[in-house]
PDB file of N, CA and C in Angstrom:
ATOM      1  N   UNK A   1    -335.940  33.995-148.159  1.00  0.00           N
ATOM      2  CA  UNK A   1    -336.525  33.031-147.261  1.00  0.00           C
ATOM      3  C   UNK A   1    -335.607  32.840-146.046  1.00  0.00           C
ATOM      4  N   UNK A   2    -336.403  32.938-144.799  1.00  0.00           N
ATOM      5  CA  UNK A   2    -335.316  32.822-143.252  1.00  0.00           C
ATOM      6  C   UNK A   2    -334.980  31.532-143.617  1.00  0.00           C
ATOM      7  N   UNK A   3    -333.959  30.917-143.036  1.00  0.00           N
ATOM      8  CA  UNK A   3    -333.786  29.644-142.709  1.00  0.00           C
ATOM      9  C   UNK A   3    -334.124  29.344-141.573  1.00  0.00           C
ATOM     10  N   UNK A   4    -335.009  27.500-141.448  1.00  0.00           N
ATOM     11  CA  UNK A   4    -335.310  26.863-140.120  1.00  0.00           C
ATOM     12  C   UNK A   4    -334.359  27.195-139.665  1.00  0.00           C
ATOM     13  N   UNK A   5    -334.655  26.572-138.018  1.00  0.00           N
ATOM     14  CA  UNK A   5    -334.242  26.108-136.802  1.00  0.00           C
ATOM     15  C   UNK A   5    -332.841  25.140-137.560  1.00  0.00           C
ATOM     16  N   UNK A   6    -334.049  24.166-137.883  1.00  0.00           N
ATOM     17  CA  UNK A   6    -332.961  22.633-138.285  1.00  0.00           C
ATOM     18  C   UNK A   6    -332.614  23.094-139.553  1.00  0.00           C
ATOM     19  N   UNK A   7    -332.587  23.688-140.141  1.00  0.00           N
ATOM     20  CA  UNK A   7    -331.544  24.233-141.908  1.00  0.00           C
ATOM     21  C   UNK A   7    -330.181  24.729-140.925  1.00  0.00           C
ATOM     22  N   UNK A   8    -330.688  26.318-140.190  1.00  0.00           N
ATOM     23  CA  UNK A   8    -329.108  26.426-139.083  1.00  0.00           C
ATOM     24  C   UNK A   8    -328.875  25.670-138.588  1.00  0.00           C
ATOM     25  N   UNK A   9    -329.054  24.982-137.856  1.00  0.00           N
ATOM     26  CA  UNK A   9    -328.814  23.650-137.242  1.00  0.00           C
ATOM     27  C   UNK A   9    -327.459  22.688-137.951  1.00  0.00           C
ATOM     28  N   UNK A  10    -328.035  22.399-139.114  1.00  0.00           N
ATOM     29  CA  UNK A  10    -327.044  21.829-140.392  1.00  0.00           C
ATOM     30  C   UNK A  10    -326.301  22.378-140.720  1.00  0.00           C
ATOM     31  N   UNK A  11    -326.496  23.421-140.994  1.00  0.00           N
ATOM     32  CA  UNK A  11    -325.444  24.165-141.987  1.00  0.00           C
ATOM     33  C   UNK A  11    -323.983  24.695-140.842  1.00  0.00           C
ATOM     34  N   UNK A  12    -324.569  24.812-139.288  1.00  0.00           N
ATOM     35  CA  UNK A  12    -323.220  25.035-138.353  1.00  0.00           C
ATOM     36  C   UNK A  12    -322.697  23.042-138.370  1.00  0.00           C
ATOM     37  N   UNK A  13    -323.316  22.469-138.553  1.00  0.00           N
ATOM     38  CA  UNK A  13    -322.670  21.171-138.222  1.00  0.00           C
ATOM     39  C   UNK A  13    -322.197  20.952-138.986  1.00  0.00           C
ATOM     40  N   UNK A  14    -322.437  21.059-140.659  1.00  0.00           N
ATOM     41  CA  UNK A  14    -321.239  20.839-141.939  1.00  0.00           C
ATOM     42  C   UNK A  14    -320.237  21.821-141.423  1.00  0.00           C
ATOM     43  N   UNK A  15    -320.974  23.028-141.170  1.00  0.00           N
ATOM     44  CA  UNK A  15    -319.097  24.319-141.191  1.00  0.00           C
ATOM     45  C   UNK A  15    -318.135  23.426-140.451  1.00  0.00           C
ATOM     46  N   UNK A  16    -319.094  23.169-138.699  1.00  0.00           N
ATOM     47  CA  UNK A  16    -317.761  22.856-138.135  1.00  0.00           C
ATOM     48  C   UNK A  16    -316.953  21.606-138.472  1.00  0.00           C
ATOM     49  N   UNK A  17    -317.774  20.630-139.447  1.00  0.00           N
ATOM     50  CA  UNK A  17    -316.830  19.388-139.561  1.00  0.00           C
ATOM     51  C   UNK A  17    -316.209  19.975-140.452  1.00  0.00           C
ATOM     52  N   UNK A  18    -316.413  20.370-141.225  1.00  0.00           N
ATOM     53  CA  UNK A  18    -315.461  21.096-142.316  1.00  0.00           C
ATOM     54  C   UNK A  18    -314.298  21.769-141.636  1.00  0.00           C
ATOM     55  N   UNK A  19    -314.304  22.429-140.736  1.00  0.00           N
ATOM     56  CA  UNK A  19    -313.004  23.232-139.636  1.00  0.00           C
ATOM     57  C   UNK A  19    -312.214  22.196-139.197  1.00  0.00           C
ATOM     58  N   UNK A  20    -313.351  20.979-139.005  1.00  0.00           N
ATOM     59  CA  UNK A  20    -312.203  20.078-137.936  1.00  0.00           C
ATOM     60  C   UNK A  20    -310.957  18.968-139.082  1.00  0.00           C
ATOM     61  N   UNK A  21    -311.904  19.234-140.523  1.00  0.00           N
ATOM     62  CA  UNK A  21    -310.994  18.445-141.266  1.00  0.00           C
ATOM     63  C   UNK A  21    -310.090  19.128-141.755  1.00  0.00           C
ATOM     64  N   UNK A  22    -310.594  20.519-142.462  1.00  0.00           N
ATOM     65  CA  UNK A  22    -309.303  21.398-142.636  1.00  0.00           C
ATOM     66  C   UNK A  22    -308.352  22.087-141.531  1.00  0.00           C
ATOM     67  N   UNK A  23    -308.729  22.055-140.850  1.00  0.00           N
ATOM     68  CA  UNK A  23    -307.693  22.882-139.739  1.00  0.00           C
ATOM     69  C   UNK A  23    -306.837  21.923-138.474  1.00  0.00           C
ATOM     70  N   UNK A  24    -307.818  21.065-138.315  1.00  0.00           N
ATOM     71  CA  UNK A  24    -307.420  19.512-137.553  1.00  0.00           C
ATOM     72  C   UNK A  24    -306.354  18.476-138.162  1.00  0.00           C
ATOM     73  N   UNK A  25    -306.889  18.477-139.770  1.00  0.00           N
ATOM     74  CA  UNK A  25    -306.714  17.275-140.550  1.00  0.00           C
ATOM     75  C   UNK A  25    -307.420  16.348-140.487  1.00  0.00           C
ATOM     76  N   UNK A  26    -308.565  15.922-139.992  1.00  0.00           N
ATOM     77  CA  UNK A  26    -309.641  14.824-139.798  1.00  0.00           C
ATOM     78  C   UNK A  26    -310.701  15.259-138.768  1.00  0.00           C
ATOM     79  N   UNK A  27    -311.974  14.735-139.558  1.00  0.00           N
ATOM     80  CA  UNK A  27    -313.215  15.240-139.278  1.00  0.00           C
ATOM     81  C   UNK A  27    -313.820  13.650-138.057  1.00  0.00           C
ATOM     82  N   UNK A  28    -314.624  14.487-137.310  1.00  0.00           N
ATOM     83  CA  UNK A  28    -315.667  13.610-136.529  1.00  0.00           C
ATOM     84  C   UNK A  28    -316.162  12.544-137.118  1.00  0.00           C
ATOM     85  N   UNK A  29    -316.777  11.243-136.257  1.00  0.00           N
ATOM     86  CA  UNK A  29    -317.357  10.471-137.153  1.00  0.00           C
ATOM     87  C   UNK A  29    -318.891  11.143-137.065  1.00  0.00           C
ATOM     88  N   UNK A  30    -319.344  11.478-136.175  1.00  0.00           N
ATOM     89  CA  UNK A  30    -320.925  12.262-136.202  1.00  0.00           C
ATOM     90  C   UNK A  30    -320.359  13.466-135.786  1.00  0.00           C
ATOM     91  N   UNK A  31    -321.609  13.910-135.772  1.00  0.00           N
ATOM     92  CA  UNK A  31    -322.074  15.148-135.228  1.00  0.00           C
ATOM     93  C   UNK A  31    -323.009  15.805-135.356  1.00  0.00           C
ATOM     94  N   UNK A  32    -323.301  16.859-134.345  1.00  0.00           N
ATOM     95  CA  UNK A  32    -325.129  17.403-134.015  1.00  0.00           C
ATOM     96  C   UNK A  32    -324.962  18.181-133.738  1.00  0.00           C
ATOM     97  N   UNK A  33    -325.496  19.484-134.101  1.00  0.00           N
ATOM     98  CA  UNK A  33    -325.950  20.375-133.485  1.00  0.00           C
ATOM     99  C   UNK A  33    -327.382  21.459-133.151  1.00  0.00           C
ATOM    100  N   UNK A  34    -327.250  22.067-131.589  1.00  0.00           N
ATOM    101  CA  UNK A  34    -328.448  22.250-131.122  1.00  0.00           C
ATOM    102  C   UNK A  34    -328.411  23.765-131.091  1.00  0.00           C
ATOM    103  N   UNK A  35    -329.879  24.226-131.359  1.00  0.00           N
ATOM    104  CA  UNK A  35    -329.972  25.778-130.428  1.00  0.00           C
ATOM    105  C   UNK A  35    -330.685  25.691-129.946  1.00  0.00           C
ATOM    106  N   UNK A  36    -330.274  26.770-128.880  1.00  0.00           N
ATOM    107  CA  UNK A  36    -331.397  27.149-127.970  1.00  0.00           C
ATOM    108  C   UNK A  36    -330.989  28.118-126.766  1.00  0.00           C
ATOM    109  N   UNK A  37    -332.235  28.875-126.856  1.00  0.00           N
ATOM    110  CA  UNK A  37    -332.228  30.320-126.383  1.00  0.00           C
ATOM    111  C   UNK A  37    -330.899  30.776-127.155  1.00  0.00           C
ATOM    112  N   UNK A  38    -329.761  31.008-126.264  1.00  0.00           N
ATOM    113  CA  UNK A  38    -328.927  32.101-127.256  1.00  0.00           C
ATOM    114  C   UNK A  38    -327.511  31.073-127.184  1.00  0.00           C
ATOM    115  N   UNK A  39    -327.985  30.307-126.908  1.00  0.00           N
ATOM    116  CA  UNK A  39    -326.931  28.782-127.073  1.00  0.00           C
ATOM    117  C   UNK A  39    -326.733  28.025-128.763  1.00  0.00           C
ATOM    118  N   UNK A  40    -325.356  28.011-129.253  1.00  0.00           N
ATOM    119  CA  UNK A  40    -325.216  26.843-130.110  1.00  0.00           C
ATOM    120  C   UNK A  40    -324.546  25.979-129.756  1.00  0.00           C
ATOM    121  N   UNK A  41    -324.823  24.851-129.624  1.00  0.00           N
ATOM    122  CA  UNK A  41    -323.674  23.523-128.674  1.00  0.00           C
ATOM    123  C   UNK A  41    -323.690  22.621-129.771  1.00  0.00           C
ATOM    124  N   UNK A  42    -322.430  22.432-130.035  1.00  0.00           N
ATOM    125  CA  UNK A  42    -322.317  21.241-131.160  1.00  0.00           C
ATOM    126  C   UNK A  42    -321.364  20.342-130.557  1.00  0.00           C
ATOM    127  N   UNK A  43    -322.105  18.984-130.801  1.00  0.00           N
ATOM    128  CA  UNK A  43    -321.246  17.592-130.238  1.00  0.00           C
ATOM    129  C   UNK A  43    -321.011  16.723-131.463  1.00  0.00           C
ATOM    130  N   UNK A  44    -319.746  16.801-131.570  1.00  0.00           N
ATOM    131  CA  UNK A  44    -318.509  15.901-132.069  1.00  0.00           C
ATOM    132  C   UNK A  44    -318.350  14.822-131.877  1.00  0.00           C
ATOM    133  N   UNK A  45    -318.393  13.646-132.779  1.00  0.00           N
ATOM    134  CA  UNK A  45    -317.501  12.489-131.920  1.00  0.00           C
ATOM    135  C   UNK A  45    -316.775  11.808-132.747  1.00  0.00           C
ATOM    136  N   UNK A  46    -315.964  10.921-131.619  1.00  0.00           N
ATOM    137  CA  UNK A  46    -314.855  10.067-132.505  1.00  0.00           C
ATOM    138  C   UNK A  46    -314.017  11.418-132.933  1.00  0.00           C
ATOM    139  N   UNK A  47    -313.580  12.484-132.598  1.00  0.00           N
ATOM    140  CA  UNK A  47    -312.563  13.162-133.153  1.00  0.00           C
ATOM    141  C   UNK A  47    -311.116  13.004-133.080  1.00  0.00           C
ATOM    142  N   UNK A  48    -310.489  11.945-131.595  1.00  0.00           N
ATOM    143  CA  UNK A  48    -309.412  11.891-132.064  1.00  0.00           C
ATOM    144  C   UNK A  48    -308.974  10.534-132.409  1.00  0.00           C
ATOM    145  N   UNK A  49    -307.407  10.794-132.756  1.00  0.00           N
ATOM    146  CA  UNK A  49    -306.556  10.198-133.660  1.00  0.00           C
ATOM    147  C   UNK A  49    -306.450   8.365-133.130  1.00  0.00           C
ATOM    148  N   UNK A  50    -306.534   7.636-134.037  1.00  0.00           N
ATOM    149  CA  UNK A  50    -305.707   6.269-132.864  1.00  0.00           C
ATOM    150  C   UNK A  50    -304.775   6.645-132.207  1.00  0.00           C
ATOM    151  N   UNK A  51    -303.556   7.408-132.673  1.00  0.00           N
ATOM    152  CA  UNK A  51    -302.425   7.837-132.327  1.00  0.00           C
ATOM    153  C   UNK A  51    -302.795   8.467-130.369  1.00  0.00           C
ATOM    154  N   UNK A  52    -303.942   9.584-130.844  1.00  0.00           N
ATOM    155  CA  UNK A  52    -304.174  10.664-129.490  1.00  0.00           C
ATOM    156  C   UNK A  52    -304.934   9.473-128.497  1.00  0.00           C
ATOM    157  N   UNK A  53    -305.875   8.381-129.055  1.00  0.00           N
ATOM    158  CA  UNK A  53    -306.243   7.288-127.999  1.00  0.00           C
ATOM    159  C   UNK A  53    -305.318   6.909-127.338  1.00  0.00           C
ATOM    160  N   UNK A  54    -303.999   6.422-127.997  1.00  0.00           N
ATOM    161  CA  UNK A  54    -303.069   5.262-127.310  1.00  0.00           C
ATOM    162  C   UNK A  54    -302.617   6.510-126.361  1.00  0.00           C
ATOM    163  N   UNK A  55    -301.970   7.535-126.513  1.00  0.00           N
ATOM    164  CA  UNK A  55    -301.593   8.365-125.866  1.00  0.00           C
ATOM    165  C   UNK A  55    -302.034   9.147-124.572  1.00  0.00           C
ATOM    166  N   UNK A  56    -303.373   8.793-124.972  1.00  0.00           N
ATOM    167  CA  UNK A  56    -304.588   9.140-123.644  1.00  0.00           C
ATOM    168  C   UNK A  56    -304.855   8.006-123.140  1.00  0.00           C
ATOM    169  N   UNK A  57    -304.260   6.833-123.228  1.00  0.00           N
ATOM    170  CA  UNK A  57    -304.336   6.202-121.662  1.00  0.00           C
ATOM    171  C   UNK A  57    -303.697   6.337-120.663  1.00  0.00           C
ATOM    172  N   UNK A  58    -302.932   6.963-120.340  1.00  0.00           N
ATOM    173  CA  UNK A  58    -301.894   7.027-119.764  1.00  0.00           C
ATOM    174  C   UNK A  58    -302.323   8.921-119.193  1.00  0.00           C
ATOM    175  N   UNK A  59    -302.058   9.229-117.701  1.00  0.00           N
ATOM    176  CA  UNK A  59    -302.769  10.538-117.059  1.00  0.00           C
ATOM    177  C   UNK A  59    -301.632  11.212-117.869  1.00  0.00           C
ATOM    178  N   UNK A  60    -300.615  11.206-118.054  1.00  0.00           N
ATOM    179  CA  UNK A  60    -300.063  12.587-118.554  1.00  0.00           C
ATOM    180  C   UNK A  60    -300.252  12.998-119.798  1.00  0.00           C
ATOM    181  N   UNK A  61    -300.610  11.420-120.873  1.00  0.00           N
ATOM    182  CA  UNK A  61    -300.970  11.566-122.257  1.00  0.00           C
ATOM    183  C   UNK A  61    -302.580  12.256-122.254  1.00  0.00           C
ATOM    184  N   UNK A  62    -302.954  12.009-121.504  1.00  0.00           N
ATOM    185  CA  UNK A  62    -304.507  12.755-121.490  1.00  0.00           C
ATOM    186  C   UNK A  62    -304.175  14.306-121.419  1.00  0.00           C
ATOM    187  N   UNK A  63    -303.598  14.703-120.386  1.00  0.00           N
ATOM    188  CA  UNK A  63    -303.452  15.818-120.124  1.00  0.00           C
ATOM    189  C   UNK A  63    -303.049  16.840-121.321  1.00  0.00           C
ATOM    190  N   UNK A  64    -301.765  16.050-122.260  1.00  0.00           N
ATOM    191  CA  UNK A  64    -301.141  16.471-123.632  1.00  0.00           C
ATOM    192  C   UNK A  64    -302.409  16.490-124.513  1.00  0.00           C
ATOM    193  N   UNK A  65    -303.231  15.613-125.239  1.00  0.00           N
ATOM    194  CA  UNK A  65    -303.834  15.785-125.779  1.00  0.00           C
ATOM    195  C   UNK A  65    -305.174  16.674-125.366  1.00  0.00           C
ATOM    196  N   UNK A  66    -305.338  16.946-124.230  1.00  0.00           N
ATOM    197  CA  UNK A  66    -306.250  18.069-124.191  1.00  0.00           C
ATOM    198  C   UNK A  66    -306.130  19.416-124.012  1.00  0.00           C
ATOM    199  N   UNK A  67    -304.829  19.155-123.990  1.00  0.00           N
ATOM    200  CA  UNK A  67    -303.887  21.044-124.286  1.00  0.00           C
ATOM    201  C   UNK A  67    -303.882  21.113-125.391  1.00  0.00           C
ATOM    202  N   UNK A  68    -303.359  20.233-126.053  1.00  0.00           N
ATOM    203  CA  UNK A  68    -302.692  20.439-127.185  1.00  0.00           C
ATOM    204  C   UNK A  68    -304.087  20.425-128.433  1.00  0.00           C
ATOM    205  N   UNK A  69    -305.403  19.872-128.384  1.00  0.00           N
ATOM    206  CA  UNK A  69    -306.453  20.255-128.532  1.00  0.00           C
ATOM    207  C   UNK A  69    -307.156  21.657-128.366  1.00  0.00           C
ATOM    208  N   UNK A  70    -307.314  21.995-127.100  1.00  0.00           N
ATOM    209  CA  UNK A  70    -307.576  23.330-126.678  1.00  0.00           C
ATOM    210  C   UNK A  70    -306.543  24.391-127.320  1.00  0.00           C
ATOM    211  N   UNK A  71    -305.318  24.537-127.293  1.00  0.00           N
ATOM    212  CA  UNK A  71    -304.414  24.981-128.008  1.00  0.00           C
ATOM    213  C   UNK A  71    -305.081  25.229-129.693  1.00  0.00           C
ATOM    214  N   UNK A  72    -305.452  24.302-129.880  1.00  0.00           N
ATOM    215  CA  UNK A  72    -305.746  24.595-131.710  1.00  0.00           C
ATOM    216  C   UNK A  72    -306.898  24.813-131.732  1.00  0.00           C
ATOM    217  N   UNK A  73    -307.775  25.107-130.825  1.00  0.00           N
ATOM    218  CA  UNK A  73    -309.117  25.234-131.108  1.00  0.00           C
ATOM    219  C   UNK A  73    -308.607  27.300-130.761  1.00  0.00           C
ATOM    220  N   UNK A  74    -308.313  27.380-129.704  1.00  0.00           N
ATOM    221  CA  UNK A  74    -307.556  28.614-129.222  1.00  0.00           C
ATOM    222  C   UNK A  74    -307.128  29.211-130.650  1.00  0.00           C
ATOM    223  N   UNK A  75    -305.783  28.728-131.618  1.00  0.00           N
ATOM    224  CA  UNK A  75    -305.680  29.372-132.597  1.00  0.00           C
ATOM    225  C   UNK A  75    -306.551  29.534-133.487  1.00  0.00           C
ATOM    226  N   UNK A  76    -307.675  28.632-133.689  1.00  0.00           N
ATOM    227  CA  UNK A  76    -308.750  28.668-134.846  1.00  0.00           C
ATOM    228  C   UNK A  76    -310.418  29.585-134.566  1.00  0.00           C
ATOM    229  N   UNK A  77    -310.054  30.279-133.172  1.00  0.00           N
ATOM    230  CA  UNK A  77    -311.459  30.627-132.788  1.00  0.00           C
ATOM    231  C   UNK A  77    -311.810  31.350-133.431  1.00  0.00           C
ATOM    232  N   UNK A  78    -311.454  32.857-134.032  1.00  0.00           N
ATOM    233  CA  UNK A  78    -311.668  34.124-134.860  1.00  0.00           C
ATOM    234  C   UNK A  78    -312.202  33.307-136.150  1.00  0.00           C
ATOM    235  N   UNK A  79    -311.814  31.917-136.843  1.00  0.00           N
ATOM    236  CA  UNK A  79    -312.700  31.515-138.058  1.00  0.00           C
ATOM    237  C   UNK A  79    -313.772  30.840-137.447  1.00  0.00           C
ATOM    238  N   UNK A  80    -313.665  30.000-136.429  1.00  0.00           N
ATOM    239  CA  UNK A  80    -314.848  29.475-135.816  1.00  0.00           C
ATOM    240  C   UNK A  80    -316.286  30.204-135.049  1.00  0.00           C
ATOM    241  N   UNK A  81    -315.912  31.156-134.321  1.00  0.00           N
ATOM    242  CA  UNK A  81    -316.958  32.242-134.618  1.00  0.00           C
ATOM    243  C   UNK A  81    -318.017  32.877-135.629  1.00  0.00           C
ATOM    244  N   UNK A  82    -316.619  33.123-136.451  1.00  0.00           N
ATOM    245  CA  UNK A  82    -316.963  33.881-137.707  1.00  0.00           C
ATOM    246  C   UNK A  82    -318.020  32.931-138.433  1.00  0.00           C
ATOM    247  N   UNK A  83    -317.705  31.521-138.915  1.00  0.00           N
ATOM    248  CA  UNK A  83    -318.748  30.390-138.927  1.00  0.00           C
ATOM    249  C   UNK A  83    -319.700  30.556-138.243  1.00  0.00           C
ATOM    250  N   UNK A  84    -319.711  30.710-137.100  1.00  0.00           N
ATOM    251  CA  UNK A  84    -321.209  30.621-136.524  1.00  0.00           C
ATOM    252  C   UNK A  84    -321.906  31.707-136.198  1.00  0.00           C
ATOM    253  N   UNK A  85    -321.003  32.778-136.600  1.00  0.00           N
ATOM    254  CA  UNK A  85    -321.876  33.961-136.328  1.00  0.00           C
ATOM    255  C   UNK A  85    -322.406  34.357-137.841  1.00  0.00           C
ATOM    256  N   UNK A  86    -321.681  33.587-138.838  1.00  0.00           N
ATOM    257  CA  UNK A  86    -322.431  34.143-140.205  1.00  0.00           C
ATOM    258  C   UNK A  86    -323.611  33.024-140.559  1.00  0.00           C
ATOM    259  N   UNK A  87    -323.653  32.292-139.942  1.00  0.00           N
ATOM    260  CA  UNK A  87    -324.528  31.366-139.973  1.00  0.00           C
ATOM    261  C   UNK A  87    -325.975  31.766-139.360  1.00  0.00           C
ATOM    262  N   UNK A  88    -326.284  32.394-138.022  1.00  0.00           N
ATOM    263  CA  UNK A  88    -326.351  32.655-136.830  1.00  0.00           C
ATOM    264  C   UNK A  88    -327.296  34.234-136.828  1.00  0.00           C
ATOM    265  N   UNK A  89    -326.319  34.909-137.663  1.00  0.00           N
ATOM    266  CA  UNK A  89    -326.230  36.487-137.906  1.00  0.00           C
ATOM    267  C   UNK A  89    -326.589  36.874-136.092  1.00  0.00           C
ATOM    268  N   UNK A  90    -325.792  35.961-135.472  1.00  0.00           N
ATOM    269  CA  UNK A  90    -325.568  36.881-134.389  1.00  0.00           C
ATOM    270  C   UNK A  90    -324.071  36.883-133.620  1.00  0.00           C
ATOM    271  N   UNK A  91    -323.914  37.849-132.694  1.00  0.00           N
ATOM    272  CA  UNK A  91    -322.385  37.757-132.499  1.00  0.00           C
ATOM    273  C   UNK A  91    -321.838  36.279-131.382  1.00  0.00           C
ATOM    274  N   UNK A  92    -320.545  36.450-131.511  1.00  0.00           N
ATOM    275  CA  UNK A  92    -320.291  35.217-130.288  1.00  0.00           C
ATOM    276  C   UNK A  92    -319.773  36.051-129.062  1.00  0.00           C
ATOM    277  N   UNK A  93    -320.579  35.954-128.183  1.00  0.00           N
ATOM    278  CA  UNK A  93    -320.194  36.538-126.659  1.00  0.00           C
ATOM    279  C   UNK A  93    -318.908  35.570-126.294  1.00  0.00           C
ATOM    280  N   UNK A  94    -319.053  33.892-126.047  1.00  0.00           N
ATOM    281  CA  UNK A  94    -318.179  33.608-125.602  1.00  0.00           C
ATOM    282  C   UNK A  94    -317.712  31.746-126.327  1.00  0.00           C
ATOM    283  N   UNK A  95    -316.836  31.311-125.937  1.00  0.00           N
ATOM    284  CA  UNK A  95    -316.664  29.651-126.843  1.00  0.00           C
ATOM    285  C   UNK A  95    -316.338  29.339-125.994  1.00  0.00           C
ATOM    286  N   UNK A  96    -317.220  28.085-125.185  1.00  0.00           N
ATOM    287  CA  UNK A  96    -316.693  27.206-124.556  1.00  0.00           C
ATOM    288  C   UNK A  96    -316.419  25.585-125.154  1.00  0.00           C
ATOM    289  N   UNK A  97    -315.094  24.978-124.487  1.00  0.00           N
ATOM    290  CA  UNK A  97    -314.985  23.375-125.005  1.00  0.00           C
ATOM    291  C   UNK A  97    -314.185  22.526-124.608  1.00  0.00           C
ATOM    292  N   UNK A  98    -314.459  21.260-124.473  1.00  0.00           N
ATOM    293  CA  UNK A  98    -313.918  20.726-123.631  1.00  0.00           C
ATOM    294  C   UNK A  98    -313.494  19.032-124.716  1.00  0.00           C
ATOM    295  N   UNK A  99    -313.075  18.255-124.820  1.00  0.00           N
ATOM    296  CA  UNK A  99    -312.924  16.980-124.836  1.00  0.00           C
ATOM    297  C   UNK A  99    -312.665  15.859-124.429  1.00  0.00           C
ATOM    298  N   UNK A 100    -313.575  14.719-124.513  1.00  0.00           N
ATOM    299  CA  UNK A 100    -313.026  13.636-123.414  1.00  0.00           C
ATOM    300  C   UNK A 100    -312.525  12.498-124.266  1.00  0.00           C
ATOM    301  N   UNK A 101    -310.998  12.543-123.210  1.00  0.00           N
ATOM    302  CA  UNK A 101    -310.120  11.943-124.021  1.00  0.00           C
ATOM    303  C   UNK A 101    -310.608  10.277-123.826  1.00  0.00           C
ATOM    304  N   UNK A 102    -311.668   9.542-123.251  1.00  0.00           N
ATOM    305  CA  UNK A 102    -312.412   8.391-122.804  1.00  0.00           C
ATOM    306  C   UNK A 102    -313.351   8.180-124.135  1.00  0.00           C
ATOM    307  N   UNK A 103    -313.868   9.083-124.521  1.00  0.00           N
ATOM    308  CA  UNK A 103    -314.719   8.906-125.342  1.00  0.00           C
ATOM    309  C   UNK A 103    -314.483   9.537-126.679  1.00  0.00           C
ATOM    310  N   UNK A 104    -313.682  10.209-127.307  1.00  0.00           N
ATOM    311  CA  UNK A 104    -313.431  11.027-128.745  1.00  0.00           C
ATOM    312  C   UNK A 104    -314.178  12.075-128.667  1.00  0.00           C
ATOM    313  N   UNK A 105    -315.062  12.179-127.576  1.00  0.00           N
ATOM    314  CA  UNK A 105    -316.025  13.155-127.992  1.00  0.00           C
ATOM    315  C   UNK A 105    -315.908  14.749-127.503  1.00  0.00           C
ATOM    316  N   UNK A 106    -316.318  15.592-128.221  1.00  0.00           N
ATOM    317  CA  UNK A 106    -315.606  17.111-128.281  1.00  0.00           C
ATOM    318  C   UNK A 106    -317.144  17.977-128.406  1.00  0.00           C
ATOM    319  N   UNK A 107    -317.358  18.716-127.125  1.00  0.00           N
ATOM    320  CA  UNK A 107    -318.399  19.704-127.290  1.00  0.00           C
ATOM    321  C   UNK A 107    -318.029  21.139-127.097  1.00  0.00           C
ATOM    322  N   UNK A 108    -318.599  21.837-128.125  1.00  0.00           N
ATOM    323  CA  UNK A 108    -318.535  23.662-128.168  1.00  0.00           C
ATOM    324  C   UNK A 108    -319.920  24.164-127.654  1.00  0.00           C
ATOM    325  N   UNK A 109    -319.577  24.957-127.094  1.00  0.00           N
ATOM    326  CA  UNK A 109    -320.698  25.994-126.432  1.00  0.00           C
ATOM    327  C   UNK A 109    -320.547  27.349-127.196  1.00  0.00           C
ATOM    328  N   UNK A 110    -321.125  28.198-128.156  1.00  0.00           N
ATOM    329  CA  UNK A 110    -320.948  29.388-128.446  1.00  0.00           C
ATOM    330  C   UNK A 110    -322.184  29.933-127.625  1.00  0.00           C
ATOM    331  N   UNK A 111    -321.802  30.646-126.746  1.00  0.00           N
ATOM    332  CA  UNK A 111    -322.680  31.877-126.029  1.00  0.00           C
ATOM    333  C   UNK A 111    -323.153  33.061-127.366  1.00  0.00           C
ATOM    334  N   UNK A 112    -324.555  33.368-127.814  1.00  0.00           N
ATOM    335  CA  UNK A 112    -324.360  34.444-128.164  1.00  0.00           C
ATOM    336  C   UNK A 112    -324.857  35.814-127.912  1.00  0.00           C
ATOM    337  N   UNK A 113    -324.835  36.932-128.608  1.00  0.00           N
ATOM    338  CA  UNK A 113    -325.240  37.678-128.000  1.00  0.00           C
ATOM    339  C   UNK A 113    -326.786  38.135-127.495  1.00  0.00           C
ATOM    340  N   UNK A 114    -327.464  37.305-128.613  1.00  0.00           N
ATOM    341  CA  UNK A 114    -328.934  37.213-128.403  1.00  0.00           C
ATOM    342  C   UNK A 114    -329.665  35.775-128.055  1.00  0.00           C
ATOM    343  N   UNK A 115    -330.959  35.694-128.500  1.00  0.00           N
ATOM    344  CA  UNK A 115    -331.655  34.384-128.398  1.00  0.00           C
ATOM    345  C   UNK A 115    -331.481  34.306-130.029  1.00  0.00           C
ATOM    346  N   UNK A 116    -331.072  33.076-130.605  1.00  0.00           N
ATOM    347  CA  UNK A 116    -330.979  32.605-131.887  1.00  0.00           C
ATOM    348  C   UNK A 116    -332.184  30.712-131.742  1.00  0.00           C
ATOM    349  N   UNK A 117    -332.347  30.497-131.124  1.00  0.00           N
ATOM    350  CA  UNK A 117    -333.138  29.329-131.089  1.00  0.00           C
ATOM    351  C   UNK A 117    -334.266  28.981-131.374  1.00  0.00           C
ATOM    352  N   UNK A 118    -335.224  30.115-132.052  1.00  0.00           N
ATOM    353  CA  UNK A 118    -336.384  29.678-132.266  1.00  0.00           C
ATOM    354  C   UNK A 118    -335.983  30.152-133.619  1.00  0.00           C
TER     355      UNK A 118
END
């Protein structure tokens, strides 16, 4: 049996909270994710630390915690792919992501190589 839309849908949004607790150490308080056309975008939130809040008020503490974020997403991409491309059964062209240190909230863009959205 294929799996829905919304079954993939789920099953990339458990993987990735699952990545962000094992590889992060602490998981999102939500999260969603969408396809469409050859897009998977999953939005995160509440991902960082009290610690990374207090630290991101301040412009240079922002700046640290969104390197130092990007940095570990950077070392973890080859399993994070691999998640969504076995999920997916299609390849990842490209990962985009960004976080705002204002809001906790953390979005991925996997480009892939086909249309996976319907």
């Amino acid at each position: 049996m294929v799996p829905t839309k919304g079954q993939k849908e789920d099953e990339i949004t458990k993987a990735i909270v699952q990545w962000e607790k094992d590889y992060i150490g602490r998981g999102p308080e939500g999260a969603k994710t969408d396809l469409l056309r050859n897009m998977v975008i999953v939005t995160l939130h509440k991902v960082l630390s009290q610690a990374e809040l207090v630290l991101a008020r301040e412009k240079e503490g922002m700046a640290l915690v969104k390197k130092l974020r990007q940095q570990l997403v950077e070392q973890g991409r080859a399993e994070l792919e691999a998640l969504v491309s076995g999920i997916t059964g299609a390849k990842v062209v490209s990962l985009h992501t960004d976080i705002s240190t204002k809001t906790g909230e953390r979005i991925f863009v996997f480009v892939m190589d086909r249309e996976i959205g319907k």
